[in-house]
Protein backbone atom coordinates (compact mmCIF):
# COMPACT_ATOMS: atom_id res chain seq x y z
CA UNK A 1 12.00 -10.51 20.95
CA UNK A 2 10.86 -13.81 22.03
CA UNK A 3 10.24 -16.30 19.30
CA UNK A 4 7.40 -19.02 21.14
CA UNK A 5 6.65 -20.87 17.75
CA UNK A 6 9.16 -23.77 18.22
CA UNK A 7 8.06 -24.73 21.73
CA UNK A 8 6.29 -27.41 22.37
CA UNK A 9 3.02 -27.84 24.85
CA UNK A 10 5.56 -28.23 27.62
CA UNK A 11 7.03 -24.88 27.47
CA UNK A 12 4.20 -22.26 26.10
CA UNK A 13 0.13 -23.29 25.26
CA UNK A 14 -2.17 -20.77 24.11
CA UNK A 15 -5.93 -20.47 24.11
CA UNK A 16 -9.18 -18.84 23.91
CA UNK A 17 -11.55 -17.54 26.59
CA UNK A 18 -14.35 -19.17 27.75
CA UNK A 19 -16.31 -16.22 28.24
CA UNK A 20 -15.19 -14.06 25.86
CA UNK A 21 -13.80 -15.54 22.34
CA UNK A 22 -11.53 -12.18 21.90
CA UNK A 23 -9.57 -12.80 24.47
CA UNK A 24 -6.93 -15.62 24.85
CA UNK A 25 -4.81 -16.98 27.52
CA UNK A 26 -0.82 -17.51 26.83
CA UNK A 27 0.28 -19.41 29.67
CA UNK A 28 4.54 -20.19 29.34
CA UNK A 29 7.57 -21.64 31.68
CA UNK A 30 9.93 -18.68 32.49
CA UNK A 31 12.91 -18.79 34.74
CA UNK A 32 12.86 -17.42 38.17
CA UNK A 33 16.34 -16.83 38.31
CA UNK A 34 19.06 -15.72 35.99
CA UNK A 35 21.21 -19.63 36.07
CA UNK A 36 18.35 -21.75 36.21
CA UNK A 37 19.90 -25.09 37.47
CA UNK A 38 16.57 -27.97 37.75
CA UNK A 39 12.97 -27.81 37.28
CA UNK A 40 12.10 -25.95 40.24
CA UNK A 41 14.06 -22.35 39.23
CA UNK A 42 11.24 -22.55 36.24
CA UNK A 43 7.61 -21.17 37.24
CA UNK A 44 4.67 -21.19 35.06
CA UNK A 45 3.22 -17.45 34.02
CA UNK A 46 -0.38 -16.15 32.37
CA UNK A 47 -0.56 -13.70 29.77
CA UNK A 48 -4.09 -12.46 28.61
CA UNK A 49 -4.14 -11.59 25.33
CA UNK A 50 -6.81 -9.20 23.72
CA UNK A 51 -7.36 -10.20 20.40
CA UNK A 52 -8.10 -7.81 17.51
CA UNK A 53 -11.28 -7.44 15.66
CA UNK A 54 -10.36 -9.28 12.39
CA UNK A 55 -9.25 -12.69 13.73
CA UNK A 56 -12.64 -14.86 13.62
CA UNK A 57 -14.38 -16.58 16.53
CA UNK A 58 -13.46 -19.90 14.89
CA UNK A 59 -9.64 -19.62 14.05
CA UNK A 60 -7.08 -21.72 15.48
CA UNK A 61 -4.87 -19.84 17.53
CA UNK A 62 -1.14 -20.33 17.21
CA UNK A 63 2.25 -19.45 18.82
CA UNK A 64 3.09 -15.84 18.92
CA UNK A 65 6.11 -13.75 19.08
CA UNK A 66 6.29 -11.83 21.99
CA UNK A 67 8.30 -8.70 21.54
CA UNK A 68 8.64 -5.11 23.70
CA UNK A 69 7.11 -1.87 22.23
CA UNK A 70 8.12 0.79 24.94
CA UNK A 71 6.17 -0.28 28.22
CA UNK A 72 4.17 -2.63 26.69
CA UNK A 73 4.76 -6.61 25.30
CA UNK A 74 3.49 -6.84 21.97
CA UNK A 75 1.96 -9.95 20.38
CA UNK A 76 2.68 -10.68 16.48
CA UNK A 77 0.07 -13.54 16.91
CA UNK A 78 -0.87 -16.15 13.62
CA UNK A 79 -3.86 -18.09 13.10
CA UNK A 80 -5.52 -20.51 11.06
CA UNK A 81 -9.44 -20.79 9.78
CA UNK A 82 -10.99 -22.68 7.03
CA UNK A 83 -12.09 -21.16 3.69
CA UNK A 84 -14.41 -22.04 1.11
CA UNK A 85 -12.50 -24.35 -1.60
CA UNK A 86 -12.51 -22.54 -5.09
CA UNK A 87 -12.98 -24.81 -8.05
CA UNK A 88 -12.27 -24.34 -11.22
CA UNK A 89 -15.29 -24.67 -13.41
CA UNK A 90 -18.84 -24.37 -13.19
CA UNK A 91 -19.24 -20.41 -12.36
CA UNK A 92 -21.76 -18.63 -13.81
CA UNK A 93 -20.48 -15.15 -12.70
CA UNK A 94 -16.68 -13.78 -13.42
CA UNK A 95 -15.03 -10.96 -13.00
CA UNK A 96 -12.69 -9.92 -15.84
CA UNK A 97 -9.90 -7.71 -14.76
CA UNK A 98 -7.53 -5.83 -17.79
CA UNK A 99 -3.92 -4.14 -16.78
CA UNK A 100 -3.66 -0.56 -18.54
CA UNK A 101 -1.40 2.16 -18.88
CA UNK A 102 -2.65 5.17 -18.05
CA UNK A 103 -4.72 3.09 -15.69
CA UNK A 104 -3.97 0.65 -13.62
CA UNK A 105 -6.70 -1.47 -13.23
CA UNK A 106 -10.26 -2.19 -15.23
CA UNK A 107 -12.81 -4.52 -14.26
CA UNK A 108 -16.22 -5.59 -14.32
CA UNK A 109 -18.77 -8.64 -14.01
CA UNK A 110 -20.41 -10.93 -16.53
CA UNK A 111 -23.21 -13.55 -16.14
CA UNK A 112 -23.41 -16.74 -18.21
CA UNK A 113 -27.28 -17.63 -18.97
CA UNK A 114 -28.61 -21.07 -19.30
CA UNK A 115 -29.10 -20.97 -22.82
CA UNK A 116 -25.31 -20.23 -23.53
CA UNK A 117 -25.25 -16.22 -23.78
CA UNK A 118 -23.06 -13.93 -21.90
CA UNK A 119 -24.59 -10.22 -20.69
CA UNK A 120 -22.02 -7.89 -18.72
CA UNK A 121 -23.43 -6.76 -15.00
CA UNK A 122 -23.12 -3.01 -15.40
CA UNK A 123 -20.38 -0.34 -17.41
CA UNK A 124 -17.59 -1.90 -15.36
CA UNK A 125 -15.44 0.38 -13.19
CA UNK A 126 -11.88 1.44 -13.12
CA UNK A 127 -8.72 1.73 -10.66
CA UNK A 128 -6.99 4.96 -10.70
CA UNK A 129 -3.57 5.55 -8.99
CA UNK A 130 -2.52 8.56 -11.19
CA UNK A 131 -0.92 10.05 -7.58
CA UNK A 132 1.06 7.28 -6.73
CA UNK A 133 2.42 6.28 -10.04
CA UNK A 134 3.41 10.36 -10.35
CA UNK A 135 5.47 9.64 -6.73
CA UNK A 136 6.85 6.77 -7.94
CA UNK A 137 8.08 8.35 -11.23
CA UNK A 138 9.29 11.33 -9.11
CA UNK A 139 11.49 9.17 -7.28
CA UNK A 140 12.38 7.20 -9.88
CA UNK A 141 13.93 10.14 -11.54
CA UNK A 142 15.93 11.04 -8.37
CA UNK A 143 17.13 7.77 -7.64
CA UNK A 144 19.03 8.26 -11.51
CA UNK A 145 20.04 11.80 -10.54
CA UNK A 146 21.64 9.97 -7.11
CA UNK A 147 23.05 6.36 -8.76
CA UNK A 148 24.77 9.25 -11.14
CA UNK A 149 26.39 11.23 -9.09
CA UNK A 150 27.58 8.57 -6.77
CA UNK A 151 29.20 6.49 -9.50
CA UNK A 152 30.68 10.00 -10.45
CA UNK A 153 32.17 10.77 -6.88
CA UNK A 154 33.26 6.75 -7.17
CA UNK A 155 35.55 7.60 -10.00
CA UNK A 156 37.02 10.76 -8.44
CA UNK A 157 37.88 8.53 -5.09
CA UNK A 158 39.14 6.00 -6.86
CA UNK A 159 39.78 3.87 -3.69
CA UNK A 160 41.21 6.71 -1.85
CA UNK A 161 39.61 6.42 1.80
CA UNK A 162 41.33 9.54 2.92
CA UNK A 163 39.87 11.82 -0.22
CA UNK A 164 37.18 14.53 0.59
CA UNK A 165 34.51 13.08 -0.99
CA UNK A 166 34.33 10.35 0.70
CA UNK A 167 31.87 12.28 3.26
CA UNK A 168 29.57 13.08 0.43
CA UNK A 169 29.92 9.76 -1.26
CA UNK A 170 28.33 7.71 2.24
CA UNK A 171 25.75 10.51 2.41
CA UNK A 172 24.72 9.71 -1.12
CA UNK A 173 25.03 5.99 -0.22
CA UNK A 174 22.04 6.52 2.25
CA UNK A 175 20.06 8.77 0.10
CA UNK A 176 20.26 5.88 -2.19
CA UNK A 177 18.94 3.77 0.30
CA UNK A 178 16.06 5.96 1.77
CA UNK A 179 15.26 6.73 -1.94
CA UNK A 180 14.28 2.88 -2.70
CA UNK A 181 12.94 1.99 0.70
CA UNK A 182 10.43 4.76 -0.04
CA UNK A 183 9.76 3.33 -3.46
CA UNK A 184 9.26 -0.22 -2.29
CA UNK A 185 6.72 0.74 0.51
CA UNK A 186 5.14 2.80 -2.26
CA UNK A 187 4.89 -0.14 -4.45
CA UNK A 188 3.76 -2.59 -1.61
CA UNK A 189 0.81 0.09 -0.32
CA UNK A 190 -0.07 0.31 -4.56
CA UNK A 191 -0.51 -3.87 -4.75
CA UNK A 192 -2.37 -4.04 -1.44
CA UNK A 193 -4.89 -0.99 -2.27
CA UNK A 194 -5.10 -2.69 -6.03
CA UNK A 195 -5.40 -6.15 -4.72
CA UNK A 196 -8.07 -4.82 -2.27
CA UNK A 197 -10.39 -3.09 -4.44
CA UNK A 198 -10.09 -5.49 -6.96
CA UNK A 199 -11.38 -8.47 -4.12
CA UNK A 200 -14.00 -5.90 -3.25
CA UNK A 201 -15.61 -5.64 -6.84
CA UNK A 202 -15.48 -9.59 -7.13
CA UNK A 203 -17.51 -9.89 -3.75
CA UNK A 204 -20.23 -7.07 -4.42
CA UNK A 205 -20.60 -8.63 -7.88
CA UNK A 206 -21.21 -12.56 -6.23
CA UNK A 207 -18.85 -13.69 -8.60
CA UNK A 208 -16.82 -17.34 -8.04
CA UNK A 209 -13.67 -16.81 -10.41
CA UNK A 210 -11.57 -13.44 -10.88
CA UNK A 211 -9.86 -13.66 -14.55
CA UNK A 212 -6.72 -11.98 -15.05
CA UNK A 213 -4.54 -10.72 -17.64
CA UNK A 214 -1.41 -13.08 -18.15
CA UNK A 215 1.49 -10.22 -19.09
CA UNK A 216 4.41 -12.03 -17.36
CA UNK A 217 5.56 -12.43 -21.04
CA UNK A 218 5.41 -8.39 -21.99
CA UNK A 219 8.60 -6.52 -22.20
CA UNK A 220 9.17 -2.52 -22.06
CA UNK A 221 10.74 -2.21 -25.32
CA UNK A 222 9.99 -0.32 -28.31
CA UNK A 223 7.05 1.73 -27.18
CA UNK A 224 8.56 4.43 -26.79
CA UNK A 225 10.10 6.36 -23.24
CA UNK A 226 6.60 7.01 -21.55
CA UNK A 227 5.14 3.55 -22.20
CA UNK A 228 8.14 1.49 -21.31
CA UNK A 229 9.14 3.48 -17.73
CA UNK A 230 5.53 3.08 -17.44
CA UNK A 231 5.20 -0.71 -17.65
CA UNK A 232 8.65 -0.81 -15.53
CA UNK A 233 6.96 0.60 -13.16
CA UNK A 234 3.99 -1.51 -12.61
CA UNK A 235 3.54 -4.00 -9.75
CA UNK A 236 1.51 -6.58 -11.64
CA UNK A 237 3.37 -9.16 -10.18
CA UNK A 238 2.84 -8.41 -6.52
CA UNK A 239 -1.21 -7.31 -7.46
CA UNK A 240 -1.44 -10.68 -8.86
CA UNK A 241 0.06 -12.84 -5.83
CA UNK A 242 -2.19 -10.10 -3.38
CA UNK A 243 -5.17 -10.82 -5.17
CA UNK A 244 -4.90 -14.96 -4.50
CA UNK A 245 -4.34 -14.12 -1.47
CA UNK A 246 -7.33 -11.89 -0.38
CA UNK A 247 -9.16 -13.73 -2.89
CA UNK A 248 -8.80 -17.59 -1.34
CA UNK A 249 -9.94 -16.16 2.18
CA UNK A 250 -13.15 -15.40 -0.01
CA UNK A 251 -13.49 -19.03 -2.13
CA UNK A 252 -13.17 -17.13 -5.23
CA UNK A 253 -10.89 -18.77 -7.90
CA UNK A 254 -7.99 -16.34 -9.68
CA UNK A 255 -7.42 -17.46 -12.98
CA UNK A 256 -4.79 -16.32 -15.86
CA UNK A 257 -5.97 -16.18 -19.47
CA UNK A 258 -3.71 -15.23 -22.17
CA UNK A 259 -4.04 -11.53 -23.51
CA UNK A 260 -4.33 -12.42 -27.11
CA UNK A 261 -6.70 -10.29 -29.51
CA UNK A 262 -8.32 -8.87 -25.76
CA UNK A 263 -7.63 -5.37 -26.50
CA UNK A 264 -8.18 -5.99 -30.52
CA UNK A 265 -11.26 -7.32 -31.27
CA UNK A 266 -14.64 -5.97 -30.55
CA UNK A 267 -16.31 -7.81 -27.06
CA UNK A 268 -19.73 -8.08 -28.71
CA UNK A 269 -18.71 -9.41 -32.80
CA UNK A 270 -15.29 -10.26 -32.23
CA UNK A 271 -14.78 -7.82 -35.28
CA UNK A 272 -11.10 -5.98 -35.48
CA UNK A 273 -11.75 -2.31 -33.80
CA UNK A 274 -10.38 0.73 -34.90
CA UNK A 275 -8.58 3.12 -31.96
CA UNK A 276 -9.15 6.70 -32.25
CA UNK A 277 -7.45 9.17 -29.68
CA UNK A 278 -11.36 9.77 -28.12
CA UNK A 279 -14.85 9.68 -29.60
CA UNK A 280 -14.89 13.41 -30.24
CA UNK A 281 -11.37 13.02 -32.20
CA UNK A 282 -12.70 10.29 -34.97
CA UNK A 283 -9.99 10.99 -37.28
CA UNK A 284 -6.78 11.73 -34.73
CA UNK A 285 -4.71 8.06 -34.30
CA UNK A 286 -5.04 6.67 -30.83
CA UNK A 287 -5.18 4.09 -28.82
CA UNK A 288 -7.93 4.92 -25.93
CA UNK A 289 -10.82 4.72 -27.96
CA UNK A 290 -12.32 1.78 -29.54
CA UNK A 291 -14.69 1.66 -32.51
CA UNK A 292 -16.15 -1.89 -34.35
CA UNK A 293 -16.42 -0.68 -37.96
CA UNK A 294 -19.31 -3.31 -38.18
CA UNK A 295 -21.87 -0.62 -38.22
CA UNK A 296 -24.77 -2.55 -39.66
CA UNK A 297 -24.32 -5.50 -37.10
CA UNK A 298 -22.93 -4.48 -33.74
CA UNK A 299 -21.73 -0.92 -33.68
CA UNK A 300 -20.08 -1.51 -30.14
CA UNK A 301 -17.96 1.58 -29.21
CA UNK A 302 -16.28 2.66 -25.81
CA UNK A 303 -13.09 2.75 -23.88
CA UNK A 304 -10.56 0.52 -25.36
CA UNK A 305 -9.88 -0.86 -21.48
CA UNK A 306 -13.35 -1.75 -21.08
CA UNK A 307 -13.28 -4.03 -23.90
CA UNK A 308 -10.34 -5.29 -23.08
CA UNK A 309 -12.46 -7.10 -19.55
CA UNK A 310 -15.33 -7.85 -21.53
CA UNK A 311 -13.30 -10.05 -23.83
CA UNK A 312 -11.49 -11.36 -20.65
CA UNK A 313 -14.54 -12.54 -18.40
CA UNK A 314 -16.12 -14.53 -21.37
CA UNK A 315 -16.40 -17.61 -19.18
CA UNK A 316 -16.45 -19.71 -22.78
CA UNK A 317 -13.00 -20.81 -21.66
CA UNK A 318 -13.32 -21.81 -18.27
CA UNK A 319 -13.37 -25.73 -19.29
CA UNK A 320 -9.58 -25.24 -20.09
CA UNK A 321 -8.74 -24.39 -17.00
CA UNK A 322 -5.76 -26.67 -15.69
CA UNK A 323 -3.28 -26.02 -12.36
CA UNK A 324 0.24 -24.95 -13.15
CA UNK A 325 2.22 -27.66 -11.42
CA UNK A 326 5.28 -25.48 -10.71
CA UNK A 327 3.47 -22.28 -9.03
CA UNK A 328 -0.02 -24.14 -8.14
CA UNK A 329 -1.64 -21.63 -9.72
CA UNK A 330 -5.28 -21.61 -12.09
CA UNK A 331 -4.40 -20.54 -15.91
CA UNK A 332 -5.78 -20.83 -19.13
CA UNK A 333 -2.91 -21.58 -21.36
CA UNK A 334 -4.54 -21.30 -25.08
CA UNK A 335 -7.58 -19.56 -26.76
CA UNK A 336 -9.73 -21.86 -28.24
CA UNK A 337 -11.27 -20.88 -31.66
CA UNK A 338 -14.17 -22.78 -31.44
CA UNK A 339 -15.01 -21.69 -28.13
CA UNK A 340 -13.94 -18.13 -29.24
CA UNK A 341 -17.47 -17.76 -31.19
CA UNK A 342 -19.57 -17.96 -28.03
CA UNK A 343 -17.09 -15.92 -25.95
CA UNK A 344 -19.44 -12.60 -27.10
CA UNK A 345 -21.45 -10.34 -25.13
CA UNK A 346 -25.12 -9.97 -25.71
CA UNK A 347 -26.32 -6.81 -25.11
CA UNK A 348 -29.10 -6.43 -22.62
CA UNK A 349 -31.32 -3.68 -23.98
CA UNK A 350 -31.63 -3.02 -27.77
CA UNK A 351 -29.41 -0.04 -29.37
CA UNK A 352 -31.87 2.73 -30.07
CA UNK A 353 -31.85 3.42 -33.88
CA UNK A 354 -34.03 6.11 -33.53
CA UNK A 355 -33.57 9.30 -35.84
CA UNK A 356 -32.82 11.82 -33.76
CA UNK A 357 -31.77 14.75 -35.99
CA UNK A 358 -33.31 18.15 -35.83
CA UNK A 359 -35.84 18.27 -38.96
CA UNK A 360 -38.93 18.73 -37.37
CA UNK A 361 -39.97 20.13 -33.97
CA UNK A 362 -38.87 19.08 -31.30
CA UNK A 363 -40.66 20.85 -28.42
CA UNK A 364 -43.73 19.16 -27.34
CA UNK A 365 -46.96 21.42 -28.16
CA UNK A 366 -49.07 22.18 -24.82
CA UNK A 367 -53.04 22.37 -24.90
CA UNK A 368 -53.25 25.43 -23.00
CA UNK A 369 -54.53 27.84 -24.59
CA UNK A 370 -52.34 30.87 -25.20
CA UNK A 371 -52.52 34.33 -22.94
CA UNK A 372 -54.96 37.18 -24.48
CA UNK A 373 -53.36 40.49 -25.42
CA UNK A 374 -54.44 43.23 -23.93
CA UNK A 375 -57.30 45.12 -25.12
CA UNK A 376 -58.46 42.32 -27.51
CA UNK A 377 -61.85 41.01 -27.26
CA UNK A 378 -62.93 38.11 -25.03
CA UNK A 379 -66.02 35.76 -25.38
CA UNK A 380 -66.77 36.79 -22.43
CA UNK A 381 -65.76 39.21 -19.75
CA UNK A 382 -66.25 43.54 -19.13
CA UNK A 383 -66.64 44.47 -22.58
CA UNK A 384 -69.42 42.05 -22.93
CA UNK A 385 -69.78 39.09 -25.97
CA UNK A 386 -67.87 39.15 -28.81
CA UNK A 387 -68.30 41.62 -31.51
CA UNK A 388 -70.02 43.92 -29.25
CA UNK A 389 -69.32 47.05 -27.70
CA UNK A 390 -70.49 48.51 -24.76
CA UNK A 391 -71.91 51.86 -24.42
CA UNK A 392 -69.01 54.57 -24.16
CA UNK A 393 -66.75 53.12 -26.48
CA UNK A 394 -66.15 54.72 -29.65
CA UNK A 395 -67.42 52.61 -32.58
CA UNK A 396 -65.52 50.69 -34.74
CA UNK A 397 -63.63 52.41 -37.64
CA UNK A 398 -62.76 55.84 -35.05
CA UNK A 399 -60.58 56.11 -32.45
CA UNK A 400 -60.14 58.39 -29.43
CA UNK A 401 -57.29 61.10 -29.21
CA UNK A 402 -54.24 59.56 -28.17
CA UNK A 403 -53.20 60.37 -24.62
CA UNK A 404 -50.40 62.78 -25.47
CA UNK A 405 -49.83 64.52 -28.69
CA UNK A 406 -46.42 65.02 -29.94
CA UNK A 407 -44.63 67.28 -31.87
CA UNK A 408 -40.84 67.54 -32.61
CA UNK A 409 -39.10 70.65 -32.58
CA UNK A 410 -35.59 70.84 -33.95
CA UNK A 411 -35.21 67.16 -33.31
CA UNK A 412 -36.23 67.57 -29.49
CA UNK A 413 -39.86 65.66 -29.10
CA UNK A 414 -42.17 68.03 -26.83
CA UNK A 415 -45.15 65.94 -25.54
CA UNK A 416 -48.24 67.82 -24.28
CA UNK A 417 -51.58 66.25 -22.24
CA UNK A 418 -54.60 65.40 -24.28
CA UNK A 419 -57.72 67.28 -23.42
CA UNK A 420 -60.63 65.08 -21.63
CA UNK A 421 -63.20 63.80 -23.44
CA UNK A 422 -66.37 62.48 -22.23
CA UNK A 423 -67.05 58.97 -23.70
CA UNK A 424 -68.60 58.07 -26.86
CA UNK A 425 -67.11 61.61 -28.38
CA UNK A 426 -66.19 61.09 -32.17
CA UNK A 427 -62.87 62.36 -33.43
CA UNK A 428 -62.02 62.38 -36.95
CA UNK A 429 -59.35 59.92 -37.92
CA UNK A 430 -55.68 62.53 -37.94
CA UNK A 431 -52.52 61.21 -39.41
CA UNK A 432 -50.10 59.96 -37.00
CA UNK A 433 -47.61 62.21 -36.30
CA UNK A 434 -44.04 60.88 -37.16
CA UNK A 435 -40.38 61.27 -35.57
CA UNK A 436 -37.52 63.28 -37.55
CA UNK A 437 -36.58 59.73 -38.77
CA UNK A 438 -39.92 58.34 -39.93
CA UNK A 439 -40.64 56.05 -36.95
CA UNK A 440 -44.78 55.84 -36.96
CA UNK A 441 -45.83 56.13 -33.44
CA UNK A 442 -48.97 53.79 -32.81
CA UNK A 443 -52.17 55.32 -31.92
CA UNK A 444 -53.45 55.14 -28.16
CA UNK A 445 -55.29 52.28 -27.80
CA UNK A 446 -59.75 52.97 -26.93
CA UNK A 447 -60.33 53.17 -22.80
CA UNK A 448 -63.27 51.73 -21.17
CA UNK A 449 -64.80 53.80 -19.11
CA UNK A 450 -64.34 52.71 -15.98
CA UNK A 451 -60.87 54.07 -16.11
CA UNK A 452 -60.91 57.01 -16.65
CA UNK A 453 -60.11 59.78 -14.31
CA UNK A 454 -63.25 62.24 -14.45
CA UNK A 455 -66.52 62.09 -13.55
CA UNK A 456 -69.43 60.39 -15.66
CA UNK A 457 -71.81 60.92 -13.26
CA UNK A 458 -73.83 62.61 -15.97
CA UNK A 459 -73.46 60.90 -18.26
CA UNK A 460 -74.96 58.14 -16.55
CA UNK A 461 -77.86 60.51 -15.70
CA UNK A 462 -78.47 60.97 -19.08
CA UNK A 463 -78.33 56.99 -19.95
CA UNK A 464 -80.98 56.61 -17.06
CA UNK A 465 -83.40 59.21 -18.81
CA UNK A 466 -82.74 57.57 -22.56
CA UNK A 467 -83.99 54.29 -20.69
């Protein structure tokens, strides 16, 4: 490894391309021979560089550290660009961002108006790391088991270098070791990816300031075992310092605003909510769901977490904002209560208040007109205008014989053909017959005469000579 950042422009110089801006020149004194004596055993030697996609056009190119990576030289290059300076009042979109438990991360966007009001940009979204935070509870678990057993083998040893657990004692020793290297990168990849998205909402949202949750002061005590290895476990501290970070290349201000009554009071009335277990579960005690017992003002309800950033990114407080002289960081130290009134959200559309329970009918009646049965009557159509029949049909009061007769015999049902009749035949009326357990069987319905299977070619004879 060869460290080039404390030469000076008479050693090693750097710079860009002419022609192309990704590609710079690194032009350094090397010796010639291995007991360089004067000036002349040093010869100067060009490097290209290729530069990678994410350095800018612009940026100031410094120094690198030249180091070997099998057959190639590897550059660990650093560079400098300007940013946009973020200030610390006057923004008129925020992003509130609330730490959770079972999730990590909740955020979303609010808009101050003109006239004073605050609406929130959208239902807000949430980051989820239920995998990693199962890893890292996995390994925190086994790093116990380990630290356990090796203060166990520690006691049998007792200083003895020469016992035979010393073997399995060293091998613990870098188990130990693997086990939290793993659980640091795990926690570094966890800030980053938290740090990353959070950025990334703040940017497709146009807002200036991010607002976050001050919990520096929160201890794991007395929540019981899930809730305190679960807040052990956080990286809050490492997502905040990522988030300045990826935030200041972006000239969006990260500010820290104490978690007082966040979580407690409703975002839209400032009302004290009640927390059920979920909104399905009214009467089970909770803490995920959050209901404003205000029912005849606000009626706000939802996830307790995305209260939590609509009380955060109120932007009423932003005035207070002051620079901590010790870490040069943006906080909001106190919660006004006279700025505490306007730091409400205004809903954008109007809560329906509609009745929607199931009295009347509900289906929406249709025009149409409905199908017609068949056989019934139609203003028009074969059979002619209403109320009349044509010739052939039997007239009204008498019926036609059905088109099979049946009789039951010892419970068995026998059906036999109907004779053909030519039309306009009478037949008395006949009682239905019935089944051996009193089911009426309907009568056949009249034919028209167009469907039926003989003949009527004389009958039609006849018609012509009655005309």
């Amino acid at each position: 490894m060869l460290l080039l950042s404390a030469c000076d422009g008479q050693q090693a110089t750097i710079e860009r391309g002419e022609d192309d801006p990704q590609r710079a020149l690194l032009r350094l004194q090397l010796p010639t021979r291995h007991d360089p004596r004067s000036y002349r055993d040093w010869t100067w030697v060009a490097c290209p560089i290729m530069l990678p996609p994410t350095i800018p056009p612009g940026a100031v190119l410094h120094l690198p550290t030249l180091r070997l990576a099998g057959n190639r030289v590897r550059a660990d290059l650093a560079h400098t660009h300007a940013v946009p300076k973020a200030r610390r009042t006057g923004h008129t979109v925020a992003l509130g961002v609330d730490w959770g438990l079972n999730t990590l991360l909740s955020a979303g966007a609010a808009r101050l108006h003109d006239d004073g009001h605050i609406t929130a940009l959208g239902h807000g979204a949430q980051f989820r790391a239920a995998g990693v935070l199962a890893k890292q509870h996995q390994l925190r678990r086994l790093s116990e088991h380990l630290h356990a057993k090796a203060s166990q083998y520690q006691r049998l040893i007792d200083g003895d270098e020469q016992h035979e657990l010393s073997g399995k004692h060293g091998v613990l020793e870098d188990e130990i070791r693997f086990v939290s290297d793993r659980r640091s990168s795990l926690n570094d990849t966890l800030g980053w990816a938290a740090a990353r998205w959070t950025v990334d909402q703040a940017i497709a949202a146009q807002a200036t300031v991010i607002y976050l949750e001050d919990l520096r002061s929160m201890e794991a005590k007395g929540m019981g075992r899930t809730h305190n290895t679960r807040l052990s476990q956080t990286v809050r501290g490492q997502i905040a310092d990522r988030v300045r970070h990826l935030a200041a290349e972006a000239g969006i201000a990260v500010v820290t605003v104490p978690p007082r009554d966040t979580s407690r009071r409703c975002p839209r009335c400032l009302t004290p909510l009640r927390h059920r277990k979920a909104p399905d579960r009214p009467t089970a005690p909770g803490w995920k769901w959050a209901v404003c017992p205000d029912r005849a003002g606000c009626g706000w309800q939802g996830d307790r977490d995305h209260g939590a950033w609509q009380r955060i990114a109120g932007l009423a407080h932003q005035t207070k904002t002051v620079t901590d002289r010790t870490t040069a960081t943006m906080v909001i130290r106190s919660v006004v209560d006279t700025l505490e009134t306007k730091a409400v959200i205004t809903p954008t559309t109007a809560t329906s208040r509609a009745d929607r329970s199931k009295t009347g009918p509900t289906l929406h009646r249709t025009t149409r007109p409905a199908p017609r049965r068949r056989g019934a009557p139609s203003p028009t159509g074969p059979c002619g205008p209403a109320g009349k029949r044509p010739e052939g049909h039997a007239p009204t009061g008498q019926r036609t014989l059905p088109r099979a007769a049946h009789r039951h015999q010892g419970g068995t049902t026998i059906s036999t053909p109907s004779p053909r009749l030519r039309p306009g035949t009478p037949i008395p009326p006949t009682p239905a017959a019935r089944g051996t357990a009193g089911r009426r069987i309907p009568p056949a319905r009249p034919r028209h005469p167009s469907t039926m299977a003989e003949p009527i070619s004389d009958t039609m004879s006849d018609m012509g000579s009655l005309n």
